[in-house]
PDB file of N, CA and C in Angstrom:
ATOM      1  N   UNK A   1       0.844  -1.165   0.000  1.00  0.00           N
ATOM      2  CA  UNK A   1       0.000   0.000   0.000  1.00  0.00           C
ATOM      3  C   UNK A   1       0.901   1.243   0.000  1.00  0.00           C
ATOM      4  N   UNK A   2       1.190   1.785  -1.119  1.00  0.00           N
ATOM      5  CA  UNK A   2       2.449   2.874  -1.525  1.00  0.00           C
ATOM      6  C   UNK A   2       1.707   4.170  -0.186  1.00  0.00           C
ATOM      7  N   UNK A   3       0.704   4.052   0.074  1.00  0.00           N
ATOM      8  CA  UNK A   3      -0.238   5.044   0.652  1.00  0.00           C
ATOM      9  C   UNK A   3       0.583   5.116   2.180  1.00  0.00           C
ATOM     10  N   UNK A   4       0.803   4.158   2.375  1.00  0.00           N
ATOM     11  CA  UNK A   4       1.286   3.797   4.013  1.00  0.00           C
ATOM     12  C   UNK A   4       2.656   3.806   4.160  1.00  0.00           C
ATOM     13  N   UNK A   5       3.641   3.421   3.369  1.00  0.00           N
ATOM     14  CA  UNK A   5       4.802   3.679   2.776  1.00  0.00           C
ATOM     15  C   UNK A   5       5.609   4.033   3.900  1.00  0.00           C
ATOM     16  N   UNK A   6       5.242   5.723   3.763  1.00  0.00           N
ATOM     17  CA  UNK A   6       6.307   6.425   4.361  1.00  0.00           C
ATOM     18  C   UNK A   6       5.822   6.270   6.210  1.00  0.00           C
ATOM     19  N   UNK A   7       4.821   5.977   6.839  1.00  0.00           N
ATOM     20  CA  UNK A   7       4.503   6.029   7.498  1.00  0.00           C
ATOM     21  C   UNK A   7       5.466   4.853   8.545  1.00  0.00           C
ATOM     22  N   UNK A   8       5.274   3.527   7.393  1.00  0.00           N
ATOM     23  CA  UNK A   8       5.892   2.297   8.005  1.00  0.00           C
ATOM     24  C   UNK A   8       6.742   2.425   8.015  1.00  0.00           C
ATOM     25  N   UNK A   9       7.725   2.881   6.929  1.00  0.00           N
ATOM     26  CA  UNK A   9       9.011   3.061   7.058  1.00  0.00           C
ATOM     27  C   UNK A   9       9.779   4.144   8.365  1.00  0.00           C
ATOM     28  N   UNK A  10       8.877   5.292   8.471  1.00  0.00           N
ATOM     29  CA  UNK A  10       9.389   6.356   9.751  1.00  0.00           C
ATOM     30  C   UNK A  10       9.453   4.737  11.106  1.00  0.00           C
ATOM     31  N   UNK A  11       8.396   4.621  10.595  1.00  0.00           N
ATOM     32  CA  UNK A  11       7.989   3.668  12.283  1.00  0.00           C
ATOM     33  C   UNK A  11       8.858   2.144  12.520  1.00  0.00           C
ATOM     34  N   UNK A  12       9.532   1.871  11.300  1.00  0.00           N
ATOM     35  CA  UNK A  12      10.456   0.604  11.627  1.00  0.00           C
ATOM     36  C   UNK A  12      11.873   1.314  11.480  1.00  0.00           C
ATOM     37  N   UNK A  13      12.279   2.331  11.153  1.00  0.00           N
ATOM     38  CA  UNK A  13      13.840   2.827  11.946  1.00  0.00           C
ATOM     39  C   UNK A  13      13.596   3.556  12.903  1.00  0.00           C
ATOM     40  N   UNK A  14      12.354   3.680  13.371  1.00  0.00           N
ATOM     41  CA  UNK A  14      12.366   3.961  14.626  1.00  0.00           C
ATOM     42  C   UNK A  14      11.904   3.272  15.631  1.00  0.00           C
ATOM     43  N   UNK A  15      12.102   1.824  15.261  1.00  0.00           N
ATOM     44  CA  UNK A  15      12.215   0.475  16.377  1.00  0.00           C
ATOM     45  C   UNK A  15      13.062  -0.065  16.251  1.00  0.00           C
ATOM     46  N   UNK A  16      14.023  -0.252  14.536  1.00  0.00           N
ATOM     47  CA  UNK A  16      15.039  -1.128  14.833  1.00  0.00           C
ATOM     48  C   UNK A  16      15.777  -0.703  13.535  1.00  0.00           C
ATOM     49  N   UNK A  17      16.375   0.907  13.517  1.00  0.00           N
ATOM     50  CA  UNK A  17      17.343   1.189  12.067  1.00  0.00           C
ATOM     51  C   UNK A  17      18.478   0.254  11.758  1.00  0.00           C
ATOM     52  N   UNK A  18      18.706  -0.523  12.779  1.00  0.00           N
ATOM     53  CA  UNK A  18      19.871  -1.194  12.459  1.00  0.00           C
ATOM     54  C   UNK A  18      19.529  -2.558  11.912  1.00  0.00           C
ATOM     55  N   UNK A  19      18.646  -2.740  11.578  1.00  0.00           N
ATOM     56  CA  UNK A  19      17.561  -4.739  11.374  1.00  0.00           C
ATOM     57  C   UNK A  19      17.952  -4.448   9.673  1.00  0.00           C
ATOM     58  N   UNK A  20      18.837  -5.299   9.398  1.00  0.00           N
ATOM     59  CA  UNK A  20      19.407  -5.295   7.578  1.00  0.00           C
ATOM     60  C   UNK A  20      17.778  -5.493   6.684  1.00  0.00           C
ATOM     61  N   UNK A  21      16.577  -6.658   7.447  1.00  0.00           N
ATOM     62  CA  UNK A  21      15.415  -5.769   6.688  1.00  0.00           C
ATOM     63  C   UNK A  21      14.855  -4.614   5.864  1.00  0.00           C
ATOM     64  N   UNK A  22      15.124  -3.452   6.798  1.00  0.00           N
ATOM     65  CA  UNK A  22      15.048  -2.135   6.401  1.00  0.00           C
ATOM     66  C   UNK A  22      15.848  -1.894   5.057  1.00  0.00           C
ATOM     67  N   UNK A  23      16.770  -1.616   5.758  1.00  0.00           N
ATOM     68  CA  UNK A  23      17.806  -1.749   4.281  1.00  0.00           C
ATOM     69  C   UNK A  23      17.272  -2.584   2.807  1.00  0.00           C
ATOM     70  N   UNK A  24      17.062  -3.704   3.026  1.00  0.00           N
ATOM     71  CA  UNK A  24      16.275  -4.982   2.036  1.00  0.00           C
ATOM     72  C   UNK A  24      14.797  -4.152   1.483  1.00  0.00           C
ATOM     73  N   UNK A  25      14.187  -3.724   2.520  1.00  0.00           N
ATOM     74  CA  UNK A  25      12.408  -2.988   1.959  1.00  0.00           C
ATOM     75  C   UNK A  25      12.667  -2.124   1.158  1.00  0.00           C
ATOM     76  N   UNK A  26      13.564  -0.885   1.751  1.00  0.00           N
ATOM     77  CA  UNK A  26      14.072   0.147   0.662  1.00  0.00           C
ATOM     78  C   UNK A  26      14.504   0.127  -0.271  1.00  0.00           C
ATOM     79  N   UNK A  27      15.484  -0.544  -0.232  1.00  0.00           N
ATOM     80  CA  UNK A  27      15.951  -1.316  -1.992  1.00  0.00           C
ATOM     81  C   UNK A  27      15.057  -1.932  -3.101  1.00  0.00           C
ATOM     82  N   UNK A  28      14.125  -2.754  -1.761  1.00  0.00           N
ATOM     83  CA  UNK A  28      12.642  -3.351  -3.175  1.00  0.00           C
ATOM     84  C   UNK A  28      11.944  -2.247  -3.484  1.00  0.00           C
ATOM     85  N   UNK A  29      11.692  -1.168  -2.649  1.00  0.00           N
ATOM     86  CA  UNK A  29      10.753   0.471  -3.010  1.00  0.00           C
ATOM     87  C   UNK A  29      11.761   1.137  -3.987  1.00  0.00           C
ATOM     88  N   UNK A  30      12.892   1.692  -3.601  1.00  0.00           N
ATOM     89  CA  UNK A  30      13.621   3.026  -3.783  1.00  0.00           C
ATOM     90  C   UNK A  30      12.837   3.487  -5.390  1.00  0.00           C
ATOM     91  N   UNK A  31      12.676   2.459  -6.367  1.00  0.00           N
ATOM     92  CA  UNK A  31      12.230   2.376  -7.135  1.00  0.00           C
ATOM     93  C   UNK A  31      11.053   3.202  -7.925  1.00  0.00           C
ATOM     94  N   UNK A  32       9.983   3.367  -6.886  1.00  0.00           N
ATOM     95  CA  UNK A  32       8.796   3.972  -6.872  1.00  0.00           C
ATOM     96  C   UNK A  32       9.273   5.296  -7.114  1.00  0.00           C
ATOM     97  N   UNK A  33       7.567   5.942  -8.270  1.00  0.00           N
ATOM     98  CA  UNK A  33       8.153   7.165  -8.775  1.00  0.00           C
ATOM     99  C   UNK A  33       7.878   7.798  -8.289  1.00  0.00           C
ATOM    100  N   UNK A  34       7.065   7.639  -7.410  1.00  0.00           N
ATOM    101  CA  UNK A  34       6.295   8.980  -6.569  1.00  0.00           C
ATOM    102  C   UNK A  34       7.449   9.741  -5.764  1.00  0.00           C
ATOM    103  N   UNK A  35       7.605  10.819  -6.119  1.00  0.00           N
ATOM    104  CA  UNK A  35       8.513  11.638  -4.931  1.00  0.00           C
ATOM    105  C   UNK A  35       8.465  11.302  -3.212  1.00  0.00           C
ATOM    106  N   UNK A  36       7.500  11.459  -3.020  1.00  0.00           N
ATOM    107  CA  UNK A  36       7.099  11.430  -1.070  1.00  0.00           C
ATOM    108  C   UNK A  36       7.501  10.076  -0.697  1.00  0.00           C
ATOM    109  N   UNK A  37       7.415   8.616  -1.552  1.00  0.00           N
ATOM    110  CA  UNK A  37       7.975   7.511  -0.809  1.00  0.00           C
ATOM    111  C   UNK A  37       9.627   8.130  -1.059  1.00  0.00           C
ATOM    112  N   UNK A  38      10.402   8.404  -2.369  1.00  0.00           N
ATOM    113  CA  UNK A  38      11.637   8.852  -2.888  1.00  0.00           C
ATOM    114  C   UNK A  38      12.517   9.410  -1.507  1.00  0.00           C
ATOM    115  N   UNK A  39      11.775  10.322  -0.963  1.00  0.00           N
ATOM    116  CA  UNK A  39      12.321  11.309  -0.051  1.00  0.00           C
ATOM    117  C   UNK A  39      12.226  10.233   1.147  1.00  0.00           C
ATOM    118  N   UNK A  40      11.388   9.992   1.839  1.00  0.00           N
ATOM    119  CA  UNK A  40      11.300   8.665   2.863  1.00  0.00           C
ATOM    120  C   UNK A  40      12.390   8.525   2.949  1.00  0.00           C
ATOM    121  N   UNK A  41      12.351   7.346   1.960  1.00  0.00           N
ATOM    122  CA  UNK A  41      13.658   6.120   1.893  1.00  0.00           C
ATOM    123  C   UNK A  41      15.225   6.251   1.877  1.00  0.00           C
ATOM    124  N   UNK A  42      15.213   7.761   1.017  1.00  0.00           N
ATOM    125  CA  UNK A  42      16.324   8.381   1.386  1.00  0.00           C
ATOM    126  C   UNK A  42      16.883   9.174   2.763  1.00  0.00           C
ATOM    127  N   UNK A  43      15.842   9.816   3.294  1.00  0.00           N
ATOM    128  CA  UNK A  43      15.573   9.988   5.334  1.00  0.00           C
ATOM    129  C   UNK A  43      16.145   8.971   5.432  1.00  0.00           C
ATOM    130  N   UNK A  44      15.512   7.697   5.351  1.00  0.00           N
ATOM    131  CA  UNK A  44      15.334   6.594   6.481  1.00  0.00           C
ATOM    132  C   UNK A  44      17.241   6.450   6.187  1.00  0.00           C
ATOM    133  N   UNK A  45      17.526   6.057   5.095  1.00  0.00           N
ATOM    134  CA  UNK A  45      18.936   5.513   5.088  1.00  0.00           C
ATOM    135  C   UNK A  45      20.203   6.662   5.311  1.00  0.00           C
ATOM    136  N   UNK A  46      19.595   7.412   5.283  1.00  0.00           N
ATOM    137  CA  UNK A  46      20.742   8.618   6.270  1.00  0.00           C
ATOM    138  C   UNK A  46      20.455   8.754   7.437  1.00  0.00           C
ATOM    139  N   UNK A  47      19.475   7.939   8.369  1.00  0.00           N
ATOM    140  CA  UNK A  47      19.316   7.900   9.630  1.00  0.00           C
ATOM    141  C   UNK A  47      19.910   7.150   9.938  1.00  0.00           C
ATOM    142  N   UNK A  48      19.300   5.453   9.244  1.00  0.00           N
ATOM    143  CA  UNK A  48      19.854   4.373   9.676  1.00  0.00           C
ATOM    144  C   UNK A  48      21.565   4.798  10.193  1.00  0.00           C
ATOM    145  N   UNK A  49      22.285   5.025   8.859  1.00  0.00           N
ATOM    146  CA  UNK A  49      23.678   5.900   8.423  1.00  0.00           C
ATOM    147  C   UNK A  49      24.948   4.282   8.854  1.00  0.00           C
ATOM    148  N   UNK A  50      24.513   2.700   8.243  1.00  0.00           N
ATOM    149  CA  UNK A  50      25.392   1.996   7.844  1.00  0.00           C
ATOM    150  C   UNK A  50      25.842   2.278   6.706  1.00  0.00           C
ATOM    151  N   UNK A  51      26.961   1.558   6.953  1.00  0.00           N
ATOM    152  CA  UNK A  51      27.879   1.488   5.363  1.00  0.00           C
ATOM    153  C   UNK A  51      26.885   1.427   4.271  1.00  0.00           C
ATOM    154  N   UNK A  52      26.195  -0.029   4.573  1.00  0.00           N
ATOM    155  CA  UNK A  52      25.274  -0.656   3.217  1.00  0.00           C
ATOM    156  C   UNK A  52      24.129   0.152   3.298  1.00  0.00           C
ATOM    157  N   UNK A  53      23.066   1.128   4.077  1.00  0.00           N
ATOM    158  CA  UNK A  53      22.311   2.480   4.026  1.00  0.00           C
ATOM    159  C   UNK A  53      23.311   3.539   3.491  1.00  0.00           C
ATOM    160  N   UNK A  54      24.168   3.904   3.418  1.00  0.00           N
ATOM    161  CA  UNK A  54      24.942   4.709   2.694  1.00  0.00           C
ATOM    162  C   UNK A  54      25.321   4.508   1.409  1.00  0.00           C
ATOM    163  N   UNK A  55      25.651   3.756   1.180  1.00  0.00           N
ATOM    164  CA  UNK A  55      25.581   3.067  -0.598  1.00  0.00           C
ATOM    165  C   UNK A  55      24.779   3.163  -1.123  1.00  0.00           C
ATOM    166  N   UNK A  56      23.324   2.736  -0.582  1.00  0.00           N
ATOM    167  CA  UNK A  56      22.208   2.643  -1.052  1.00  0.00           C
ATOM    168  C   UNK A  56      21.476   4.603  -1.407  1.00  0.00           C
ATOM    169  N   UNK A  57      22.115   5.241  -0.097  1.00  0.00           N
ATOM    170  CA  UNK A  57      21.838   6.413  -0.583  1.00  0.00           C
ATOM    171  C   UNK A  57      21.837   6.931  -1.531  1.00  0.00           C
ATOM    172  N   UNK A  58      23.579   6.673  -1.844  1.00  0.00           N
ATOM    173  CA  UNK A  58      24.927   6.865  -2.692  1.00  0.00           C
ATOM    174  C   UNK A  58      23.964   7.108  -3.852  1.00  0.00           C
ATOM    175  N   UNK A  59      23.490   5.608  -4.377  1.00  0.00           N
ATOM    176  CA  UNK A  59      23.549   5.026  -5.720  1.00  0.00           C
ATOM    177  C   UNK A  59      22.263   5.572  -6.115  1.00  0.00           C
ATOM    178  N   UNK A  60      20.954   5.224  -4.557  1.00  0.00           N
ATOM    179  CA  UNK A  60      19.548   6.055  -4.951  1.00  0.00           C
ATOM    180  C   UNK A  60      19.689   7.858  -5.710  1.00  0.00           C
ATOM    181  N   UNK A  61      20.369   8.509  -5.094  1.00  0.00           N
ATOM    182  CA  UNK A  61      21.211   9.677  -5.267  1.00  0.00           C
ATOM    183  C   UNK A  61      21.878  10.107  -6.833  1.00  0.00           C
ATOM    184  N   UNK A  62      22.850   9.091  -7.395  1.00  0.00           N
ATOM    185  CA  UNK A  62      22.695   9.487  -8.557  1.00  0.00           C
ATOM    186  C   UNK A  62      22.065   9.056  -9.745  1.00  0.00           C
ATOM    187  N   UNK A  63      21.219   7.908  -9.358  1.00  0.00           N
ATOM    188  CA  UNK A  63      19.851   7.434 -10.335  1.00  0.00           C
ATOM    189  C   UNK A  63      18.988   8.451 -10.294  1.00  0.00           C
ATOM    190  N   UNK A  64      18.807   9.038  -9.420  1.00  0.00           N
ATOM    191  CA  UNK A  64      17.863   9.957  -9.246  1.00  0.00           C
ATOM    192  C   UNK A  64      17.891  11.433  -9.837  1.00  0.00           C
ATOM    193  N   UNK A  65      18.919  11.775  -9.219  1.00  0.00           N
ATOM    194  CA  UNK A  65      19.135  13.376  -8.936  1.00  0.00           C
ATOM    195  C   UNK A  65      18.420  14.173 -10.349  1.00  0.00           C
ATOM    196  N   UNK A  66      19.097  13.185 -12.039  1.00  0.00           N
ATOM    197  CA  UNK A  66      18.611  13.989 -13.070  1.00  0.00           C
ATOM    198  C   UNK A  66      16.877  14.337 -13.062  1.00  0.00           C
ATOM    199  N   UNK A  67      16.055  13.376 -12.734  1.00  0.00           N
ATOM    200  CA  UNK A  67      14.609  13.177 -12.503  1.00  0.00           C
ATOM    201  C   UNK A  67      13.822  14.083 -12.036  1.00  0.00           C
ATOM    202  N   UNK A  68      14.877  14.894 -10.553  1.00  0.00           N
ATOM    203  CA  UNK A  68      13.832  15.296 -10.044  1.00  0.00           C
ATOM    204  C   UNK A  68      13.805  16.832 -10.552  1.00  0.00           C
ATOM    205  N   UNK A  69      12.965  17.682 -10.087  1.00  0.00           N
ATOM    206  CA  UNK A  69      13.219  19.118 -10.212  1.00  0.00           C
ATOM    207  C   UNK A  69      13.537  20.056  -9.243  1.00  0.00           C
ATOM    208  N   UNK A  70      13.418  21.188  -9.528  1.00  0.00           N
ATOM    209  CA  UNK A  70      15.324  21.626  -8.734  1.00  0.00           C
ATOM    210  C   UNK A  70      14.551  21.654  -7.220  1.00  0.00           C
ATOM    211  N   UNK A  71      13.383  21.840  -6.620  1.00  0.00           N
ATOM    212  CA  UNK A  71      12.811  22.048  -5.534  1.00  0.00           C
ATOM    213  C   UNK A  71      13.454  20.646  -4.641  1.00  0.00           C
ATOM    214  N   UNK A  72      12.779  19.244  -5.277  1.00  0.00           N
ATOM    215  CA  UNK A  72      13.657  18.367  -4.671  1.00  0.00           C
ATOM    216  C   UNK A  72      14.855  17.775  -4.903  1.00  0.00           C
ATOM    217  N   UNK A  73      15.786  18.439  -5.863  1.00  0.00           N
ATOM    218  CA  UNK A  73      16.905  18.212  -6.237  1.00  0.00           C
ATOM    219  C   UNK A  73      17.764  19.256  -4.693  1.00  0.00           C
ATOM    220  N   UNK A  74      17.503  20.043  -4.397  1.00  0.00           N
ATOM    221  CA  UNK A  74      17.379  21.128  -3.356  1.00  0.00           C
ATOM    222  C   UNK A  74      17.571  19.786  -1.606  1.00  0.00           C
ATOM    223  N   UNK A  75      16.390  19.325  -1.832  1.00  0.00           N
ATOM    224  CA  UNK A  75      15.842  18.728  -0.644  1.00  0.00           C
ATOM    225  C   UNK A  75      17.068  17.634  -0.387  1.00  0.00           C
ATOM    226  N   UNK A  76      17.507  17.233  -1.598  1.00  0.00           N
ATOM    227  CA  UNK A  76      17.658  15.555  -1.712  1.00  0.00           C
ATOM    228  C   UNK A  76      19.301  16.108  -1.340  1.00  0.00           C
ATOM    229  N   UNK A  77      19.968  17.175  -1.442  1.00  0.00           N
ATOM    230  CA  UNK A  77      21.036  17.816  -1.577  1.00  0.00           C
ATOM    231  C   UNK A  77      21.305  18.127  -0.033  1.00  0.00           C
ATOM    232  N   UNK A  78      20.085  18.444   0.713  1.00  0.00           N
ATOM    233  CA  UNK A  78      19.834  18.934   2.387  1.00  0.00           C
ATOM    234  C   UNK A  78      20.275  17.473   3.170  1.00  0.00           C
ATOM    235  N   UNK A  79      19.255  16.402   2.615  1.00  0.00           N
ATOM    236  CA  UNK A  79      19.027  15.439   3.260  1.00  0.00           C
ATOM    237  C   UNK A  79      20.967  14.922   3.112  1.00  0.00           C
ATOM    238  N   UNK A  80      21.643  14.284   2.207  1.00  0.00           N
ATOM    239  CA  UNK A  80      22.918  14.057   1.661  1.00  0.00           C
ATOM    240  C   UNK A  80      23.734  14.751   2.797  1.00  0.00           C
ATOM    241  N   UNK A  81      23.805  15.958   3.091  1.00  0.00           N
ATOM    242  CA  UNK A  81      24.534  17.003   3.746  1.00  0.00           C
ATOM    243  C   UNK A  81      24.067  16.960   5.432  1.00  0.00           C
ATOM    244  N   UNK A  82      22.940  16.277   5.433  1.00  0.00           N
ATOM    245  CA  UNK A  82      22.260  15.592   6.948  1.00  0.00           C
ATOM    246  C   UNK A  82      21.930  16.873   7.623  1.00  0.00           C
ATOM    247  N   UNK A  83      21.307  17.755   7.040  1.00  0.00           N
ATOM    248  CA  UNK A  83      20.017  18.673   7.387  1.00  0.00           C
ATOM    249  C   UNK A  83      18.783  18.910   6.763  1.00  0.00           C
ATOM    250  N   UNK A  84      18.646  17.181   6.652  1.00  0.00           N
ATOM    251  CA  UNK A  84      16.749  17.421   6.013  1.00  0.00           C
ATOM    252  C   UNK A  84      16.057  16.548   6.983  1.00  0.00           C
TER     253      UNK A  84
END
């Protein structure tokens, strides 16, 4: 349910950011085009902030960046720099 998304995701790194799960869900999402899960998943793995959540940033980061427009190209640039 893409609807619930970001909700579940706030609420399972904030019971267990470190459970390699997380890491595993985001990778099957990161995918999704919708911006609002996009931004999530990228939060969640600069919270988590392992090696393998950092890669995943990494790589979500430059698949992405051309896509978005400059408002969340802006955001996604905050979040990276760990003030979003």
């Amino acid at each position: 349910m893409p609807q619930a998304y970001e909700h579940c995701l706030d609420t399972l790194v904030r019971i267990d950011p470190a459970n390699e799960l997380v890491v595993g869900l985001i990778h099957d999402l990161i995918g999704l085009t919708n911006w609002h899960p996009l931004k999530a998943s990228l939060r969640a793995l600069k919270t988590i902030g392992t090696p393998e959540a950092l890669d995943l940033l990494a790589r979500a980061v430059t698949f992405w960046m051309p896509e978005l427009d400059k408002k969340e190209q802006r955001i996604v640039r905050e979040i990276v720099a760990g003030h979003g």
